[in-house]
C-alpha atoms as a PDB file:
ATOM      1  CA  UNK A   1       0.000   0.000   0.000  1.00  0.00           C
ATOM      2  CA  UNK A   2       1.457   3.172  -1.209  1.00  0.00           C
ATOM      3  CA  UNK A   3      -0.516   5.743  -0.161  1.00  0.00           C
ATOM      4  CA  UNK A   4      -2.983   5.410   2.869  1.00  0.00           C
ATOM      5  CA  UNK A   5      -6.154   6.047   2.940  1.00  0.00           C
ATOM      6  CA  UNK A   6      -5.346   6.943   6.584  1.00  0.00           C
ATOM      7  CA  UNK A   7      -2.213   8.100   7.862  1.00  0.00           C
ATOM      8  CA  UNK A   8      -0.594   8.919  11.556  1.00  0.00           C
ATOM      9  CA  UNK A   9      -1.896  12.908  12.369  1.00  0.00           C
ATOM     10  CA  UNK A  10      -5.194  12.587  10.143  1.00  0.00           C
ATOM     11  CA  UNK A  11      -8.393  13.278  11.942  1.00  0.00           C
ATOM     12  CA  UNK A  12     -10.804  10.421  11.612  1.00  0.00           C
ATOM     13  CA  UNK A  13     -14.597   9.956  12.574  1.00  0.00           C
ATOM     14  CA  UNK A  14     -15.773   6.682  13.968  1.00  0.00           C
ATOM     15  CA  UNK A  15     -18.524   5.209  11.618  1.00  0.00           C
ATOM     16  CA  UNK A  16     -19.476   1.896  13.493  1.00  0.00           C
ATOM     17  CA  UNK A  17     -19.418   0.297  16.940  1.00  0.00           C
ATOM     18  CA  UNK A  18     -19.920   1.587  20.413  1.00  0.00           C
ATOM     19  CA  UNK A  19     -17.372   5.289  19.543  1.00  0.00           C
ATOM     20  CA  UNK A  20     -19.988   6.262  16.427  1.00  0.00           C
ATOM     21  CA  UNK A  21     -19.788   9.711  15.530  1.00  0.00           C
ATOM     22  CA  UNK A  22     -16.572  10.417  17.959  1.00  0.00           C
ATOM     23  CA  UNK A  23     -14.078  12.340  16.305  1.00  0.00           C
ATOM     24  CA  UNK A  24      -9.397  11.893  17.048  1.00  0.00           C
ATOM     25  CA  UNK A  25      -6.169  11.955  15.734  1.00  0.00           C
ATOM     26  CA  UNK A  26      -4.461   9.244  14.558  1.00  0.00           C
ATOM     27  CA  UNK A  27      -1.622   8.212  17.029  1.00  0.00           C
ATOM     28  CA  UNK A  28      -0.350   5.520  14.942  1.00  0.00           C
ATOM     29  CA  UNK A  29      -1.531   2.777  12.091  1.00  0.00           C
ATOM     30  CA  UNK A  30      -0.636  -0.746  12.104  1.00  0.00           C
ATOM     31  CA  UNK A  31      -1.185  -1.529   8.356  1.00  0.00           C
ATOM     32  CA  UNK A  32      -0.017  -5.347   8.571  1.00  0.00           C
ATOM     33  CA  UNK A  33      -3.057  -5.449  11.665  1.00  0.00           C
ATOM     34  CA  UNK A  34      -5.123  -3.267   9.198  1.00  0.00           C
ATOM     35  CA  UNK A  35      -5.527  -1.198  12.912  1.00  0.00           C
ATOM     36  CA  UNK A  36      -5.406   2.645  14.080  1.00  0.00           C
ATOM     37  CA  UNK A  37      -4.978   3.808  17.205  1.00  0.00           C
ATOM     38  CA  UNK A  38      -7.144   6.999  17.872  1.00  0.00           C
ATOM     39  CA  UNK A  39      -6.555   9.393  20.425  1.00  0.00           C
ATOM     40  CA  UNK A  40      -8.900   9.531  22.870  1.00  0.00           C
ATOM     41  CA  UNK A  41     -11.047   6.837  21.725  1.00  0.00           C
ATOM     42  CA  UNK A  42     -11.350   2.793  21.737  1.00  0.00           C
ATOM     43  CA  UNK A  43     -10.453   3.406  26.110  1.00  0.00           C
ATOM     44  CA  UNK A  44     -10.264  -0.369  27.698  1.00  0.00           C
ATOM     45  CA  UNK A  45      -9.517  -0.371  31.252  1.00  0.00           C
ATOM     46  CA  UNK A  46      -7.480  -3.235  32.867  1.00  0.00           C
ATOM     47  CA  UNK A  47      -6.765  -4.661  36.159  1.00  0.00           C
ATOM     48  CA  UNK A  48      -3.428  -4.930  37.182  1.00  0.00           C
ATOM     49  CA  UNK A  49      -1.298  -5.979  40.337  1.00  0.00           C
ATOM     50  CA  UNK A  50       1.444  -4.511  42.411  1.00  0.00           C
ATOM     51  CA  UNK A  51       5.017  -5.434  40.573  1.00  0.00           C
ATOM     52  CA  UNK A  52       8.217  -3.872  41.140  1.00  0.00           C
ATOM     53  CA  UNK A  53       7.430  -1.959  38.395  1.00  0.00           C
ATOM     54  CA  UNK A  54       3.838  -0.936  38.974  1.00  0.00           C
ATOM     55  CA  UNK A  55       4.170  -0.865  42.760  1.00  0.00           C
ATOM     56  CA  UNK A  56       0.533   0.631  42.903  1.00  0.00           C
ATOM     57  CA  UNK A  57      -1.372  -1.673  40.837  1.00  0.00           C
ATOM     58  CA  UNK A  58      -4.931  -1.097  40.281  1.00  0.00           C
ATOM     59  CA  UNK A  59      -7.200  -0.007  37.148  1.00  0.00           C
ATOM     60  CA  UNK A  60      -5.275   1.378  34.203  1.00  0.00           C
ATOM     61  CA  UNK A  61      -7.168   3.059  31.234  1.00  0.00           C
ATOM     62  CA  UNK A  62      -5.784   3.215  27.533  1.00  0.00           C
ATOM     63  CA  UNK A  63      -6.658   3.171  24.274  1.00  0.00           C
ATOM     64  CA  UNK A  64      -6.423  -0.115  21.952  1.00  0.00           C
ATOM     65  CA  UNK A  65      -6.218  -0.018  18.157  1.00  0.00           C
ATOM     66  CA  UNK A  66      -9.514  -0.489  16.588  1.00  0.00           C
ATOM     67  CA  UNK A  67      -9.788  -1.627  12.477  1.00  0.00           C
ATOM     68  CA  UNK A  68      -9.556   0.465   9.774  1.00  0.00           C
ATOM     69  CA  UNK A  69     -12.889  -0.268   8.280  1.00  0.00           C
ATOM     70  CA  UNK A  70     -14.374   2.133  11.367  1.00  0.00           C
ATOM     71  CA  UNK A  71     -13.054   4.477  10.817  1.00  0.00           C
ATOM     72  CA  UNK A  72     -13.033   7.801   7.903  1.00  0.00           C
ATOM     73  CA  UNK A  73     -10.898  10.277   7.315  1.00  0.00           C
ATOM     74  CA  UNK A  74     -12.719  13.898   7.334  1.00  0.00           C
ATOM     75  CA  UNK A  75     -13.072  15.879   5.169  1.00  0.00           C
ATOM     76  CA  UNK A  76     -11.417  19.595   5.353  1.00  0.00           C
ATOM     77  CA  UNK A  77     -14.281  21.420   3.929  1.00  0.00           C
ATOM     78  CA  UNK A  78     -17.334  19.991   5.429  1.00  0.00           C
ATOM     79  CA  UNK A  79     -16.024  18.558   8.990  1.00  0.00           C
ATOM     80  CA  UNK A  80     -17.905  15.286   7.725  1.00  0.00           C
ATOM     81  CA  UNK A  81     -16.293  11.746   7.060  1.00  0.00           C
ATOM     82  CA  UNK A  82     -15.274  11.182   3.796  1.00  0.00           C
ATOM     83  CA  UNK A  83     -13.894   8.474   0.829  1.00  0.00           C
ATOM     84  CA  UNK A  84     -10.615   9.244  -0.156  1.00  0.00           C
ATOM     85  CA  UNK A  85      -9.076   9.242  -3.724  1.00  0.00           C
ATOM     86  CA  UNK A  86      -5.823   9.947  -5.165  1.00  0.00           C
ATOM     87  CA  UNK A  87      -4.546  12.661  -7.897  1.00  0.00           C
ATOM     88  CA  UNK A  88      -1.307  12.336  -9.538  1.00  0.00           C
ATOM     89  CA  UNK A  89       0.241  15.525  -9.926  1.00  0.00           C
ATOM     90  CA  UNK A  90       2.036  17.138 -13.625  1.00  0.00           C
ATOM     91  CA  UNK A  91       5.342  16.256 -11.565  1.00  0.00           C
ATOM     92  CA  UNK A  92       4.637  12.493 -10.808  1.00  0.00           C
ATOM     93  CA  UNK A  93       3.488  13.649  -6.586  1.00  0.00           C
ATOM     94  CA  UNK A  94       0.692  11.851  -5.321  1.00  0.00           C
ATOM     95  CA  UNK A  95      -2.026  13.343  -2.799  1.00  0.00           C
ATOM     96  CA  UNK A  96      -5.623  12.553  -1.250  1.00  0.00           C
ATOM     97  CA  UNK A  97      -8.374  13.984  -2.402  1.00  0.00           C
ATOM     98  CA  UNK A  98     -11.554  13.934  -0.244  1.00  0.00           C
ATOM     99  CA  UNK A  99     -14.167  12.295  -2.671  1.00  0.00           C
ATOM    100  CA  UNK A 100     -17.218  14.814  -1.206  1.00  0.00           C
ATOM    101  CA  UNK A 101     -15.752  18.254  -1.599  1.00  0.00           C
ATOM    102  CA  UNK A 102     -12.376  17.502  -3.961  1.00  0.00           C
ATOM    103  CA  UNK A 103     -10.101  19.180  -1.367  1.00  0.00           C
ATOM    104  CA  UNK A 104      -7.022  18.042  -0.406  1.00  0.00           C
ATOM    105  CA  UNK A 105      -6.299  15.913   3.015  1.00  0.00           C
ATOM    106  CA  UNK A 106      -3.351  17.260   4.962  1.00  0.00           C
ATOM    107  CA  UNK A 107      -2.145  14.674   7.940  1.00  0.00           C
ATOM    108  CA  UNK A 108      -1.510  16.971  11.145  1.00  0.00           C
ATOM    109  CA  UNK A 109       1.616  16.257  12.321  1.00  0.00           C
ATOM    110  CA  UNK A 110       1.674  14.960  16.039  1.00  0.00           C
END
């Protein structure tokens, strides 16, 4: 996959599950998982005990990688989620077009 449809700094909405309609940054995509991690969003909690490391133990709350078929890139213009396409510049330079409004996707950096 040469260019992503998503990519580490986009903002993404949440199209299906139990998040729908939440909006975060990409933190980081595991394309071989076909996963993004989303900032904010996706929050498990888990129980853990005292170790030397963790000498508190307790409840810890982070957020897991959900699949890339949840999630949308959105688009610039209209704050909406949006397909993505791809336009091949005179020069040979790829970039993402957002299908709905033709502008151009920008990832954030983080």
């Amino acid at each position: 996959m040469s260019l992503a449809r998503i990519r580490k700094g986009d903002t993404v909405v949440v199209i299906s599950g139990d998040e729908k309609g939440s909006t975060g940054k990409v933190l980081t995509v595991y394309p071989e998982a076909q996963r993004v991690l989303v900032e904010g969003l996706n929050k498990v909690k888990r129980h853990t005990r005292p170790t030397p490391r963790n000498r508190e133990g307790g409840i810890i709350e982070a957020e897991r990688p959900m699949h890339l078929s949840k999630v949308m890139p959105v688009d610039p213009e209209t704050g909406k989620g949006t397909r993505v396409r791809t336009k091949i510049a005179a020069d040979g330079s790829k970039t993402r077009v957002a299908v709905k409004s033709g502008k151009e996707i920008k990832a954030e950096t983080v």
